[in-house]
C-alpha atoms as a PDB file:
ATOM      1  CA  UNK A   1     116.179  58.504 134.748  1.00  0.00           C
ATOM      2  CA  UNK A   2     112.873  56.798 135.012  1.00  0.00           C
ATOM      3  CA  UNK A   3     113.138  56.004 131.072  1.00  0.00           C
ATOM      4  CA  UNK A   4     115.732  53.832 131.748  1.00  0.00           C
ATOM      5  CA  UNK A   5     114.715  50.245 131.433  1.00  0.00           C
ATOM      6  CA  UNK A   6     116.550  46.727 132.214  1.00  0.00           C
ATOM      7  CA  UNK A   7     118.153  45.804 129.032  1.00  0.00           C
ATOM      8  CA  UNK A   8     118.562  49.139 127.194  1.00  0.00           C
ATOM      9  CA  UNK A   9     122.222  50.383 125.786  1.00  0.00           C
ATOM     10  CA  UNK A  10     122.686  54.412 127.629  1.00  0.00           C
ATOM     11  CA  UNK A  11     124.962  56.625 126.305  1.00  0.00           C
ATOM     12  CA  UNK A  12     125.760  59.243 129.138  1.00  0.00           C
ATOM     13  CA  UNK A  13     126.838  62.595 128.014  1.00  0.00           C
ATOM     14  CA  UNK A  14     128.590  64.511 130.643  1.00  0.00           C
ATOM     15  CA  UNK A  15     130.856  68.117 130.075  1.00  0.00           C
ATOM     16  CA  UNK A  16     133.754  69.494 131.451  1.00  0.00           C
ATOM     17  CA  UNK A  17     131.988  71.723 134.084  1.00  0.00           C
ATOM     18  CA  UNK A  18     130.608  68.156 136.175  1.00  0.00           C
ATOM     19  CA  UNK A  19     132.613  66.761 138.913  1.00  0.00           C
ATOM     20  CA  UNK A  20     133.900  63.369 138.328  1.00  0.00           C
ATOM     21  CA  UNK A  21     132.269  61.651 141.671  1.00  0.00           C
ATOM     22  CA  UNK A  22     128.884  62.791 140.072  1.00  0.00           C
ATOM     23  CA  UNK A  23     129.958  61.093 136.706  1.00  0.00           C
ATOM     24  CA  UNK A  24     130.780  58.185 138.664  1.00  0.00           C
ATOM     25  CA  UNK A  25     128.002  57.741 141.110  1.00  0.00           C
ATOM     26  CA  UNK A  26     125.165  58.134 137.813  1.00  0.00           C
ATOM     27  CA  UNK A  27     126.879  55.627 135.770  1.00  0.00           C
ATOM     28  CA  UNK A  28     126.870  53.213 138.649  1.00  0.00           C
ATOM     29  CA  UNK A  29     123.110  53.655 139.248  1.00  0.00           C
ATOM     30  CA  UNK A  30     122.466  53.505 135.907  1.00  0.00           C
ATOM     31  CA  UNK A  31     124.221  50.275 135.428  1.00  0.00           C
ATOM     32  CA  UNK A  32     122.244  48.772 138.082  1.00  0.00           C
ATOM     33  CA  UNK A  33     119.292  49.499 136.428  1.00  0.00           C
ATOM     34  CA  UNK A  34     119.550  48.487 132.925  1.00  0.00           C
ATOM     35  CA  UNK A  35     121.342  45.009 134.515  1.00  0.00           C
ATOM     36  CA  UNK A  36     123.962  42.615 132.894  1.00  0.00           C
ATOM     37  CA  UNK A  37     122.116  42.409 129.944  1.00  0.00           C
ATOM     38  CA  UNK A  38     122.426  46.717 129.084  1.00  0.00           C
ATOM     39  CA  UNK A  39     125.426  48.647 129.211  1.00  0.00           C
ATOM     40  CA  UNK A  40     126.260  52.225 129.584  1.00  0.00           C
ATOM     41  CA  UNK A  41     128.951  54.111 127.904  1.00  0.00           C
ATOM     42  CA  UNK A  42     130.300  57.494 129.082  1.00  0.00           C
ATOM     43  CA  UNK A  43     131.290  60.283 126.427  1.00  0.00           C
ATOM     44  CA  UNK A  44     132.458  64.157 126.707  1.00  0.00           C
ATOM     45  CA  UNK A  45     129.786  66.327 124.796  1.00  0.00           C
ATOM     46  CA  UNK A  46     132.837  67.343 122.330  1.00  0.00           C
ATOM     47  CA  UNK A  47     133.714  63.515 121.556  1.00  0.00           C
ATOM     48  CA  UNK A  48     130.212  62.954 120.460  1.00  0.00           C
ATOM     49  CA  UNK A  49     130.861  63.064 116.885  1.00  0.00           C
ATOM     50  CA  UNK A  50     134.472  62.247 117.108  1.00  0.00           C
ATOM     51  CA  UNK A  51     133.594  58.896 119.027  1.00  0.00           C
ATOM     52  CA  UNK A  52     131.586  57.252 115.733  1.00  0.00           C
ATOM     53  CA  UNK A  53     129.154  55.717 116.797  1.00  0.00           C
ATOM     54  CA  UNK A  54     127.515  53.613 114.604  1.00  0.00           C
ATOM     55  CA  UNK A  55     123.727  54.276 113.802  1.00  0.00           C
ATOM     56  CA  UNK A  56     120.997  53.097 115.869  1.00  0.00           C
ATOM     57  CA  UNK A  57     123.386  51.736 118.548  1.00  0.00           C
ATOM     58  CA  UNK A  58     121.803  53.298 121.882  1.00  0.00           C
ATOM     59  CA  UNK A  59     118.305  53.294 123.677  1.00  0.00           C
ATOM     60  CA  UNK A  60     118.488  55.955 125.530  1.00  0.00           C
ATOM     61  CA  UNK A  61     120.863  59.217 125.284  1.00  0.00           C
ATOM     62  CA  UNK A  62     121.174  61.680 128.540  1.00  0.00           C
ATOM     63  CA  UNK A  63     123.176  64.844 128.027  1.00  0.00           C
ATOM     64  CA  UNK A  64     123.956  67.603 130.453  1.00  0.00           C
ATOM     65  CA  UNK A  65     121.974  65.693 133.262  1.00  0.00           C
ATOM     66  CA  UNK A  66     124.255  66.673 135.971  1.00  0.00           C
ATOM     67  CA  UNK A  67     124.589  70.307 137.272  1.00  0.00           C
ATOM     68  CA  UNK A  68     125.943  72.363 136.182  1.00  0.00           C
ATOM     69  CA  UNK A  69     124.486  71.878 132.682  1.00  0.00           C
ATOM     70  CA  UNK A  70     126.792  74.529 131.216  1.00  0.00           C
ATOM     71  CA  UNK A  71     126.805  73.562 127.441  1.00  0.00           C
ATOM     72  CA  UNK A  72     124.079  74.314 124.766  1.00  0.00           C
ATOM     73  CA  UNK A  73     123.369  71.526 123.009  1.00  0.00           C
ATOM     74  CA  UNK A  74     124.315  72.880 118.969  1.00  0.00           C
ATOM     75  CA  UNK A  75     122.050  71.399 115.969  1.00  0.00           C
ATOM     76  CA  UNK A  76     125.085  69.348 114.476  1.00  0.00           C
ATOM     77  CA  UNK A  77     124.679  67.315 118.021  1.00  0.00           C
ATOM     78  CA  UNK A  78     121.064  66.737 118.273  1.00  0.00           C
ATOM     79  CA  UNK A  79     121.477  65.331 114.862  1.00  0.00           C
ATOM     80  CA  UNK A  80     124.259  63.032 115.621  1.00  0.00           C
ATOM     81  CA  UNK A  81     122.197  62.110 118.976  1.00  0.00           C
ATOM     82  CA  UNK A  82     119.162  60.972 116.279  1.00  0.00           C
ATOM     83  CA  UNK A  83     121.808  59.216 114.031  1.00  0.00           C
ATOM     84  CA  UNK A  84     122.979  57.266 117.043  1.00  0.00           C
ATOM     85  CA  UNK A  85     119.513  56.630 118.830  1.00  0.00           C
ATOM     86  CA  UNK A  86     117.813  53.442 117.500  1.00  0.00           C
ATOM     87  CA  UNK A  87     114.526  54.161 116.212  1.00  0.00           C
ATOM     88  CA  UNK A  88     111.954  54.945 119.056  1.00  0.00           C
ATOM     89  CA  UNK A  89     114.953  55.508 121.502  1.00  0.00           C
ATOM     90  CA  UNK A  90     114.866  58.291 124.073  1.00  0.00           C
ATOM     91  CA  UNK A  91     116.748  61.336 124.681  1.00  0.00           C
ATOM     92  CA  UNK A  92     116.538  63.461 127.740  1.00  0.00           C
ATOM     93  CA  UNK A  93     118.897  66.428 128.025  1.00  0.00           C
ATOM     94  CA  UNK A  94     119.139  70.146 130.231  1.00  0.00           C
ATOM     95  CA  UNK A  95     120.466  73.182 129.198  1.00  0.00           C
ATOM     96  CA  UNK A  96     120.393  76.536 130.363  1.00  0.00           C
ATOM     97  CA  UNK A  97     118.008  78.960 128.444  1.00  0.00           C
ATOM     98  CA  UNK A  98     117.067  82.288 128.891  1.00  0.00           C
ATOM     99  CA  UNK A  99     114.041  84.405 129.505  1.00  0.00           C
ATOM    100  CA  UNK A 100     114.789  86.789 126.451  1.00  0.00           C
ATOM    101  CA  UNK A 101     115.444  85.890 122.918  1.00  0.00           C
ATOM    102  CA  UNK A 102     118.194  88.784 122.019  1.00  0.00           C
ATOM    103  CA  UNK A 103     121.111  86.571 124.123  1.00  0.00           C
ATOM    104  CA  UNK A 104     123.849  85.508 121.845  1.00  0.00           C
ATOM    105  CA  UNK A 105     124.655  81.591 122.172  1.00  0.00           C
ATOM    106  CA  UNK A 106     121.624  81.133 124.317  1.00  0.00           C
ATOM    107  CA  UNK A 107     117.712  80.743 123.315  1.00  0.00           C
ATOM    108  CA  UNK A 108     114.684  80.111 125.644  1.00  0.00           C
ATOM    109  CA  UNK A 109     112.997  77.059 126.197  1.00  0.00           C
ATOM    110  CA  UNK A 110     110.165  77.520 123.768  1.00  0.00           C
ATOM    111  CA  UNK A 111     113.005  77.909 121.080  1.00  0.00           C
ATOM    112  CA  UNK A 112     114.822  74.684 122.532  1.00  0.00           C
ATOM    113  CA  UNK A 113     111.494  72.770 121.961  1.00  0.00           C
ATOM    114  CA  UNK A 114     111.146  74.079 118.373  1.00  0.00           C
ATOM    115  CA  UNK A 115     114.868  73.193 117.506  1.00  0.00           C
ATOM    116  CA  UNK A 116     114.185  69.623 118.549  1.00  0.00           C
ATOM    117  CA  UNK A 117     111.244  69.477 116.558  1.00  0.00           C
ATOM    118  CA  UNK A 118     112.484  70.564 113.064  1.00  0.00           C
ATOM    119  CA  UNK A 119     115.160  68.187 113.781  1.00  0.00           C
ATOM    120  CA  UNK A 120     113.153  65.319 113.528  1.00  0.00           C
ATOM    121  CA  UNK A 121     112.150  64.326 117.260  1.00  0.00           C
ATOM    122  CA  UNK A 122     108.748  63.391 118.049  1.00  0.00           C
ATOM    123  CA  UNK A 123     106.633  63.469 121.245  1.00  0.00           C
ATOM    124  CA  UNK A 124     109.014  66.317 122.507  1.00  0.00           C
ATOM    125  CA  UNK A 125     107.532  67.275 125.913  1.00  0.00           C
ATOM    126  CA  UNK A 126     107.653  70.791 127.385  1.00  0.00           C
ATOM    127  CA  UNK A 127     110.465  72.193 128.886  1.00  0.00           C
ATOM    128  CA  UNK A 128     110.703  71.544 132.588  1.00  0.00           C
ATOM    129  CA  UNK A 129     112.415  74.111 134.988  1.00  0.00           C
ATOM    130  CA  UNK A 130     115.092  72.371 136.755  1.00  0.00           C
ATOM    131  CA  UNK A 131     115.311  73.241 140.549  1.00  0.00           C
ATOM    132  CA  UNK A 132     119.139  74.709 141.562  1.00  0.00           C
ATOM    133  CA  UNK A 133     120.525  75.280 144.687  1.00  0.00           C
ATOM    134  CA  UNK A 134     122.373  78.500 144.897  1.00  0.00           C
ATOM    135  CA  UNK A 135     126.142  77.021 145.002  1.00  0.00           C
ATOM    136  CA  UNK A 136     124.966  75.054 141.476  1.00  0.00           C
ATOM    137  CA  UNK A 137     123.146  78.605 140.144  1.00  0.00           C
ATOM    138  CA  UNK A 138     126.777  79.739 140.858  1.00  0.00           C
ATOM    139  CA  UNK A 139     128.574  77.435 139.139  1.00  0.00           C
ATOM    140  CA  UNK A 140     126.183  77.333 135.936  1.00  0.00           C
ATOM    141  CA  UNK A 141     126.872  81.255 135.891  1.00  0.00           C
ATOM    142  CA  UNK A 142     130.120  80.910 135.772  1.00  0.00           C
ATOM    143  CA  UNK A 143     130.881  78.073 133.722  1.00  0.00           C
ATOM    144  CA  UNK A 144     128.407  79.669 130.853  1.00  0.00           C
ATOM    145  CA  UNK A 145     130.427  83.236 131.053  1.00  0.00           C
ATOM    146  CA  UNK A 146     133.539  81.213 131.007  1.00  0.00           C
ATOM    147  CA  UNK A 147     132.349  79.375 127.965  1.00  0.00           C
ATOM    148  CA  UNK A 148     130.145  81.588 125.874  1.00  0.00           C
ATOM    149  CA  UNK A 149     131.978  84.899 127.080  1.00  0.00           C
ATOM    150  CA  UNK A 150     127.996  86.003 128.338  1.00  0.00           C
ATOM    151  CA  UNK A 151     127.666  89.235 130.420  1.00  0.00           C
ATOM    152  CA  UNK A 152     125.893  89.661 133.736  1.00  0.00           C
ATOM    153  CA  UNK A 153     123.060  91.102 131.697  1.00  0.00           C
ATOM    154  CA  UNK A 154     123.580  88.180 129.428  1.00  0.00           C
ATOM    155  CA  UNK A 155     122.542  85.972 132.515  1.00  0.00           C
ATOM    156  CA  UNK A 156     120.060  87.700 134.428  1.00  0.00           C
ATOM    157  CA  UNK A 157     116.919  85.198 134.388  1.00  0.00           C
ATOM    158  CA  UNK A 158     118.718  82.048 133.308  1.00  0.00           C
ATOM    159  CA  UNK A 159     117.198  78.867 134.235  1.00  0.00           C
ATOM    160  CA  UNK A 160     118.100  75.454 133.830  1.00  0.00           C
ATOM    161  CA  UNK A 161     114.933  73.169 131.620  1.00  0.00           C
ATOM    162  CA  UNK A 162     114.773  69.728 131.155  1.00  0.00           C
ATOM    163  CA  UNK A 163     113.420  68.010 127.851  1.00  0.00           C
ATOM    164  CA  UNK A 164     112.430  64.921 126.684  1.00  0.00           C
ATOM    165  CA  UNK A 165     111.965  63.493 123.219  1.00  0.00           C
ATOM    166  CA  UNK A 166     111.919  60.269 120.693  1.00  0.00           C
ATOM    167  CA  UNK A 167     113.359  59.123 117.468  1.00  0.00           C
ATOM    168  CA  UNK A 168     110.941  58.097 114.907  1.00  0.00           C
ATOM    169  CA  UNK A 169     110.169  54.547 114.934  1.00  0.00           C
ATOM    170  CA  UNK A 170     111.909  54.358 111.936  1.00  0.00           C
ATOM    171  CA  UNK A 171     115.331  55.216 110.044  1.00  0.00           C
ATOM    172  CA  UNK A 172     116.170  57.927 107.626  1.00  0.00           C
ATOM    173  CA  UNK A 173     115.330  56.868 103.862  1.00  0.00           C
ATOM    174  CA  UNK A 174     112.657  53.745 104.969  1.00  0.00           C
ATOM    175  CA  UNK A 175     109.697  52.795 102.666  1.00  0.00           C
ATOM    176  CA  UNK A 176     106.180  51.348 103.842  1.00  0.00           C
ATOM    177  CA  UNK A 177     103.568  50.410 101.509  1.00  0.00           C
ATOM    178  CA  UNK A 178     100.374  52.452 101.131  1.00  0.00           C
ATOM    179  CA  UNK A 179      97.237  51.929 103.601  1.00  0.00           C
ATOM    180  CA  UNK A 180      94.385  49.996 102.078  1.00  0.00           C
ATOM    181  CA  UNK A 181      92.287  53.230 102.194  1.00  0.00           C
ATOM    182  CA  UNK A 182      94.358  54.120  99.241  1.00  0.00           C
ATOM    183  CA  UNK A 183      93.806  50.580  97.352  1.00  0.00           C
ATOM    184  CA  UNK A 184      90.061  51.298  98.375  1.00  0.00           C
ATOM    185  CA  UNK A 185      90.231  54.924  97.109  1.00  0.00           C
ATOM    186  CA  UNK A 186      92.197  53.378  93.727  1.00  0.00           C
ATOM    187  CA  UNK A 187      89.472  50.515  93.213  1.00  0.00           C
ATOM    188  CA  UNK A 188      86.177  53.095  93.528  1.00  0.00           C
ATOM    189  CA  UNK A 189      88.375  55.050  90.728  1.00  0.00           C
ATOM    190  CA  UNK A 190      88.762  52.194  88.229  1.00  0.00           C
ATOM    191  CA  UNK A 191      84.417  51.925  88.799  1.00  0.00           C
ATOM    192  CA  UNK A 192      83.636  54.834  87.617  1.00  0.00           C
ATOM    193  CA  UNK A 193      80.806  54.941  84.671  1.00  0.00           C
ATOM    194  CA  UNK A 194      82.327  54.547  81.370  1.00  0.00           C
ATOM    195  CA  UNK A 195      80.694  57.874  80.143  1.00  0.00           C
ATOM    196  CA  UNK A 196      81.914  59.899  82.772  1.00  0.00           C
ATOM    197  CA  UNK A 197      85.096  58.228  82.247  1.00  0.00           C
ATOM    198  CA  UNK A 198      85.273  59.436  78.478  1.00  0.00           C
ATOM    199  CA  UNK A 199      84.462  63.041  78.616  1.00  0.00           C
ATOM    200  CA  UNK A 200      88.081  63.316  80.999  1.00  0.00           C
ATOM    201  CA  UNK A 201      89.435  60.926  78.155  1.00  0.00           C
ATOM    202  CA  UNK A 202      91.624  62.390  75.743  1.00  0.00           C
ATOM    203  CA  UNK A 203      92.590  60.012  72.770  1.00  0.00           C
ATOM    204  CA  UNK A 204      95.569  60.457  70.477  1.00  0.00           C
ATOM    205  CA  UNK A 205      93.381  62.333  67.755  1.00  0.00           C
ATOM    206  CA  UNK A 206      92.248  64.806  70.145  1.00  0.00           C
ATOM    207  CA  UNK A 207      95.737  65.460  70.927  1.00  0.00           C
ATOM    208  CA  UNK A 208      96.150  66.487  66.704  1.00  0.00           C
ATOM    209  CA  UNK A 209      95.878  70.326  66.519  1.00  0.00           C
ATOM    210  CA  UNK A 210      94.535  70.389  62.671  1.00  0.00           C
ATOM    211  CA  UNK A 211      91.627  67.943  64.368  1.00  0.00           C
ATOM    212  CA  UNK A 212      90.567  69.959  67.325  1.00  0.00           C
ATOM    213  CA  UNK A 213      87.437  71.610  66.458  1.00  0.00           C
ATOM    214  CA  UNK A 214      87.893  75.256  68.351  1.00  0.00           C
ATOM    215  CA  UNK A 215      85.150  77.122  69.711  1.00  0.00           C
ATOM    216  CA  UNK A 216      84.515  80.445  67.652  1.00  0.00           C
ATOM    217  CA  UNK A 217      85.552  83.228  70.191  1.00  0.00           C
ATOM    218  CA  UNK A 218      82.951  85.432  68.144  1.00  0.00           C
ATOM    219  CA  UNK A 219      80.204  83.341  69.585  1.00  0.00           C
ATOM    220  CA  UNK A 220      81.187  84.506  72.845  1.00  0.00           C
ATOM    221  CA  UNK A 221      80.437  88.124  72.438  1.00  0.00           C
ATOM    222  CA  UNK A 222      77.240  89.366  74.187  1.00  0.00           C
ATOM    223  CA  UNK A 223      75.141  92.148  71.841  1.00  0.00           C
ATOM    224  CA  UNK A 224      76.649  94.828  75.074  1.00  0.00           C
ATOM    225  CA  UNK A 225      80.241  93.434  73.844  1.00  0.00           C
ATOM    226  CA  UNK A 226      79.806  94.886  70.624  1.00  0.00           C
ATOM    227  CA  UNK A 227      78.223  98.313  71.329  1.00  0.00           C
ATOM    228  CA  UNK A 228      80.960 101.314  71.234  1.00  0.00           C
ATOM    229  CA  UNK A 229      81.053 103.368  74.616  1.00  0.00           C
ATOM    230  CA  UNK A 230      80.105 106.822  75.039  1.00  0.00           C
ATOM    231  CA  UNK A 231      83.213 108.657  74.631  1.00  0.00           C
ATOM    232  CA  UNK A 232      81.837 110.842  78.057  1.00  0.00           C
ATOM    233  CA  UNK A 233      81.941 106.912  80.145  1.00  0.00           C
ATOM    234  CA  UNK A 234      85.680 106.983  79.333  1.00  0.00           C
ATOM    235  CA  UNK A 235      86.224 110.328  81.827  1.00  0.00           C
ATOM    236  CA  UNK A 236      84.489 108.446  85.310  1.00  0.00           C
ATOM    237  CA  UNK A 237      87.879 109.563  86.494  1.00  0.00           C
ATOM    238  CA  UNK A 238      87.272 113.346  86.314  1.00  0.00           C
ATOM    239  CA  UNK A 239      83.784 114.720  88.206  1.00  0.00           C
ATOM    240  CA  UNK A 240      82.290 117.962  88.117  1.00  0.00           C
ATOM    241  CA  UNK A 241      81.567 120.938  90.679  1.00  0.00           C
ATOM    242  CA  UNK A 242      79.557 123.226  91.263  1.00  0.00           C
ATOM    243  CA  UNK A 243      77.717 122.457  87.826  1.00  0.00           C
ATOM    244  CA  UNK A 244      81.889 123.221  85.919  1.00  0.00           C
ATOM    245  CA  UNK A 245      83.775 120.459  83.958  1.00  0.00           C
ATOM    246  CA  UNK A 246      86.801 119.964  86.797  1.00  0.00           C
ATOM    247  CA  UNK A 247      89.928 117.738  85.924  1.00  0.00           C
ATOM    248  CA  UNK A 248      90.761 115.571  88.070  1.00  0.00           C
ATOM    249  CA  UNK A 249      95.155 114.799  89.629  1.00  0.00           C
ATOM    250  CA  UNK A 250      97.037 113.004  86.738  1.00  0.00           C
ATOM    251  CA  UNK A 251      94.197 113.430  84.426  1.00  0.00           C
ATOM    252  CA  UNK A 252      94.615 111.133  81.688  1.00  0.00           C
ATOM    253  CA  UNK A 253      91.691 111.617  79.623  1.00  0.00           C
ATOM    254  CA  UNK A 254      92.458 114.796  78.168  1.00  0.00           C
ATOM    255  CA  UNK A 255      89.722 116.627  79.732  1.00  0.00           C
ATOM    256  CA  UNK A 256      92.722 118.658  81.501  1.00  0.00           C
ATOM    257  CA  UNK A 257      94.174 119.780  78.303  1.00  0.00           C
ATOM    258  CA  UNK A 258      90.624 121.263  77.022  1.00  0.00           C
ATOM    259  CA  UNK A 259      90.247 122.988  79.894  1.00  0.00           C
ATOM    260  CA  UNK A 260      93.588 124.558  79.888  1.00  0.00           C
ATOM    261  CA  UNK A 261      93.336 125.569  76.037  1.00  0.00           C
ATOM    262  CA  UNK A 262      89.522 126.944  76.998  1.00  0.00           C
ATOM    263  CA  UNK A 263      91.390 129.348  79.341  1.00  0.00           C
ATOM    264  CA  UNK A 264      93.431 130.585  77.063  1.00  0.00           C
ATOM    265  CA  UNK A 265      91.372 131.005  74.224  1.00  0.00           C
ATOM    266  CA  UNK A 266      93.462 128.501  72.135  1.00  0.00           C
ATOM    267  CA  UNK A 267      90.845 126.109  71.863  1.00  0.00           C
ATOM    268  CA  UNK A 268      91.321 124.828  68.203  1.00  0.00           C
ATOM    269  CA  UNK A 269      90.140 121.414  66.057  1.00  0.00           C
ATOM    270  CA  UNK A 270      93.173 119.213  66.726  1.00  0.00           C
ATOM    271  CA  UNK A 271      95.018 117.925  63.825  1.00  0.00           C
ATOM    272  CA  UNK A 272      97.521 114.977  63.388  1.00  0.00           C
ATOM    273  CA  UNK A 273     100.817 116.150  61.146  1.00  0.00           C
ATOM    274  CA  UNK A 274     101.626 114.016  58.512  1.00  0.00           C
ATOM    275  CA  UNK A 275     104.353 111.181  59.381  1.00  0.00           C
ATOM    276  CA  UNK A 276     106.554 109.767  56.768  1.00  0.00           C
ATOM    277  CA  UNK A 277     107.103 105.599  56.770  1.00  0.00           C
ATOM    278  CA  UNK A 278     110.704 105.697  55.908  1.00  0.00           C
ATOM    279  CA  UNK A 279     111.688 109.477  56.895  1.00  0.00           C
ATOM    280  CA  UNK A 280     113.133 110.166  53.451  1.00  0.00           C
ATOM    281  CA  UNK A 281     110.017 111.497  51.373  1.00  0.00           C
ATOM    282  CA  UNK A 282     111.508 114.836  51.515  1.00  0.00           C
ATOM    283  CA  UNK A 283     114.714 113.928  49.610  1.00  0.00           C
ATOM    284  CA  UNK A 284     113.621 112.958  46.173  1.00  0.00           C
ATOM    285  CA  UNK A 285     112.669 109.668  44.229  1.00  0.00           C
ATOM    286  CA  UNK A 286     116.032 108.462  44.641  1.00  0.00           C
ATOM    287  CA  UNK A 287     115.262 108.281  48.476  1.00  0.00           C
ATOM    288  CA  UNK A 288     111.347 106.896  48.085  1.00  0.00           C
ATOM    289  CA  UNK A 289     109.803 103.750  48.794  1.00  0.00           C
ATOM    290  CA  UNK A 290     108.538 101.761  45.619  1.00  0.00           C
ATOM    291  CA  UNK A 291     104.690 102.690  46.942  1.00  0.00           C
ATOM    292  CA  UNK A 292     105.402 106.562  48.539  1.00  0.00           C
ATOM    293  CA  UNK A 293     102.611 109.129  47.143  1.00  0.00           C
ATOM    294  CA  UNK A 294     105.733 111.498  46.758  1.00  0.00           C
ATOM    295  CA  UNK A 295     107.021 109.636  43.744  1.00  0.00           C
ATOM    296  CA  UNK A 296     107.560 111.939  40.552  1.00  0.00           C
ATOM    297  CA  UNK A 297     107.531 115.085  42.883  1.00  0.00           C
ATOM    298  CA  UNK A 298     110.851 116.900  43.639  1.00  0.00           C
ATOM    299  CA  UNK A 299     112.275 117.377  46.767  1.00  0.00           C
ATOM    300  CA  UNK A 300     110.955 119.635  49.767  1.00  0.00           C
ATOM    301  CA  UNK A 301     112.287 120.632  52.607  1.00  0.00           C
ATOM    302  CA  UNK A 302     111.219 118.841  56.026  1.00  0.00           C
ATOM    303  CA  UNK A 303     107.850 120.143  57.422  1.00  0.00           C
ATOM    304  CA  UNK A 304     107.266 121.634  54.503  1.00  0.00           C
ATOM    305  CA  UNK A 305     103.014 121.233  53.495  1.00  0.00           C
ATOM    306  CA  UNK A 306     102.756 118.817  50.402  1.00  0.00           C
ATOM    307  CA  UNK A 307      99.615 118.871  48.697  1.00  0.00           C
ATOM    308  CA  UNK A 308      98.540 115.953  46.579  1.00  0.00           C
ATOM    309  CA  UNK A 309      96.277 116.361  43.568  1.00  0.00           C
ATOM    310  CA  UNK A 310      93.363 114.740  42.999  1.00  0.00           C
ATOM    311  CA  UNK A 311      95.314 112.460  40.153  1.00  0.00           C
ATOM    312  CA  UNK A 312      97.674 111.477  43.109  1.00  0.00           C
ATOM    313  CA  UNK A 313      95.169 110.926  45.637  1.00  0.00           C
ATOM    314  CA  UNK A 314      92.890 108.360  43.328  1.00  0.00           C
ATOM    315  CA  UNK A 315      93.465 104.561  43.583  1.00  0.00           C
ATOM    316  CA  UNK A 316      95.208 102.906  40.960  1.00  0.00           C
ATOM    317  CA  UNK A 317      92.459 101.268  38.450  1.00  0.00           C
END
């Protein structure tokens, strides 16, 4: 308990699994040290939160300090220990870890460190294995499988760490003003040259759509933009071998499809059949659009060839 200073308010944490001379003999010494002007106050690990403590009341917190330090110290506690610690106070606490991270209720001491970091401690040192005789490696073993219901395999490799850490030097929800480097930083702004200023300037008619003068996307076309490929560019995807057109997997191009119709001889000129806009051409003028080419011709039967004459065909003068 070197941390310990004359003067400073302890809270010592103790569990169910210490013996009560040891309780007594640690509060004693630590009384001594912090003097008439400290105090120490005692608390079971599961009174923590019911105890109240108001915020920032203690120094110094020390939790699970005696052997055998049979309790793993849960997130909802290391918070209240922060809410309780005043800001820069110190907390020191053990707990048995293990060498594996598959344990239930357990984690190593790397994960201990972490879990004391993302709740807000600072200068958190690295876990130091605590030395055990073999009567207190006993006890530990038995007081965790008592507690945690852990297996033999569960507690093959478990050590006992010791970590220390500090609150912030200041409370949850506390303002500071801004470093001059920033009033520096804001004063080189407001110098800047009053051109360069202006072309990041918008005013309030540049913000008026009808006003903004809009580049012509035309003008952004290169001569190459303009030129039509070569319908032969548009099959890359399909090679040749062996001096023969070959398709390629999942042609898309339609390269496959000559080929196939080559090989059978059913190579013909392609053409598109005739779609109607509304579907109902066939049925008569009663059925026709205002503007169909069908109108004064009488009904045919669907997929039937229509042939226009040339009167029909001719724009209207």
């Amino acid at each position: 308990m070197q941390t310990v200073k004359s003067g400073d308010s302890v809270l010592l944490v103790w569990f169910s699994t210490h013996s009560t001379n040891d309780i007594s003999v640690l509060a004693e010494n630590l009384r001594t040290r912090v003097g008439g002007s400290g105090c120490v106050l005692l608390e079971n690990v599961e009174r923590v939160a019911l105890a109240n403590y108001e915020e920032s009341r203690f120094d110094v917190i020390a939790s699970g300090v005696l052997s055998p330090a049979s309790t793993i110290h849960s997130t909802d506690l290391l918070v209240e220990f922060a809410r309780i610690l005043r800001p820069g106070g110190r907390l020191t606490l053990r707990e048995a870890t293990c060498n594996v991270g598959d344990v239930v209720n357990m984690r190593t001491a790397e994960k201990l460190v972490s879990t004391m970091k993302l709740n807000g401690y600072t200068e958190v040192n690295e876990a130091a294995v605590v030395t055990l005789s073999d009567e207190e490696h006993r006890k530990l073993r038995s007081g965790l499988s008592r507690t945690y219901s852990l297996t033999e395999n569960d507690l093959h490799g478990v050590m006992v760490v010791e970590v220390t850490a500090k609150k912030p030097s200041f409370e949850v929800g506390a303002s500071s003003q801004l470093s001059h480097l920033f009033v520096k930083k804001q004063e080189q702004t407001s110098k800047l040259d009053p051109k360069t200023a202006a072309v990041w300037t918008l005013s309030a008619n540049d913000m008026q759509d009808e006003d903004v003068e809009l580049v012509d996307t035309d003008d952004l076309l290169e001569e190459e933009d303009l030129r039509k490929p070569d319908p032969n560019s548009l099959r890359s995807s399909c090679g040749t071998k062996a001096g023969a057109k070959k398709a390629c997997k999942n042609c898309t191009c339609g390269l496959a499809d000559e080929l196939a119709e080559e090989r059978n001889g059913m190579k013909q000129p392609k053409s598109k059949a005739a779609t109607s806009a509304c579907g109902n051409c066939y049925l008569g003028d009663a059925f026709r659009c205002s503007s169909c080419p069908y109108l004064g011709m009488p009904a045919f039967k669907p997929g039937e060839q229509v042939k226009l004459t040339s009167r029909q065909l001719a724009g209207d003068v």
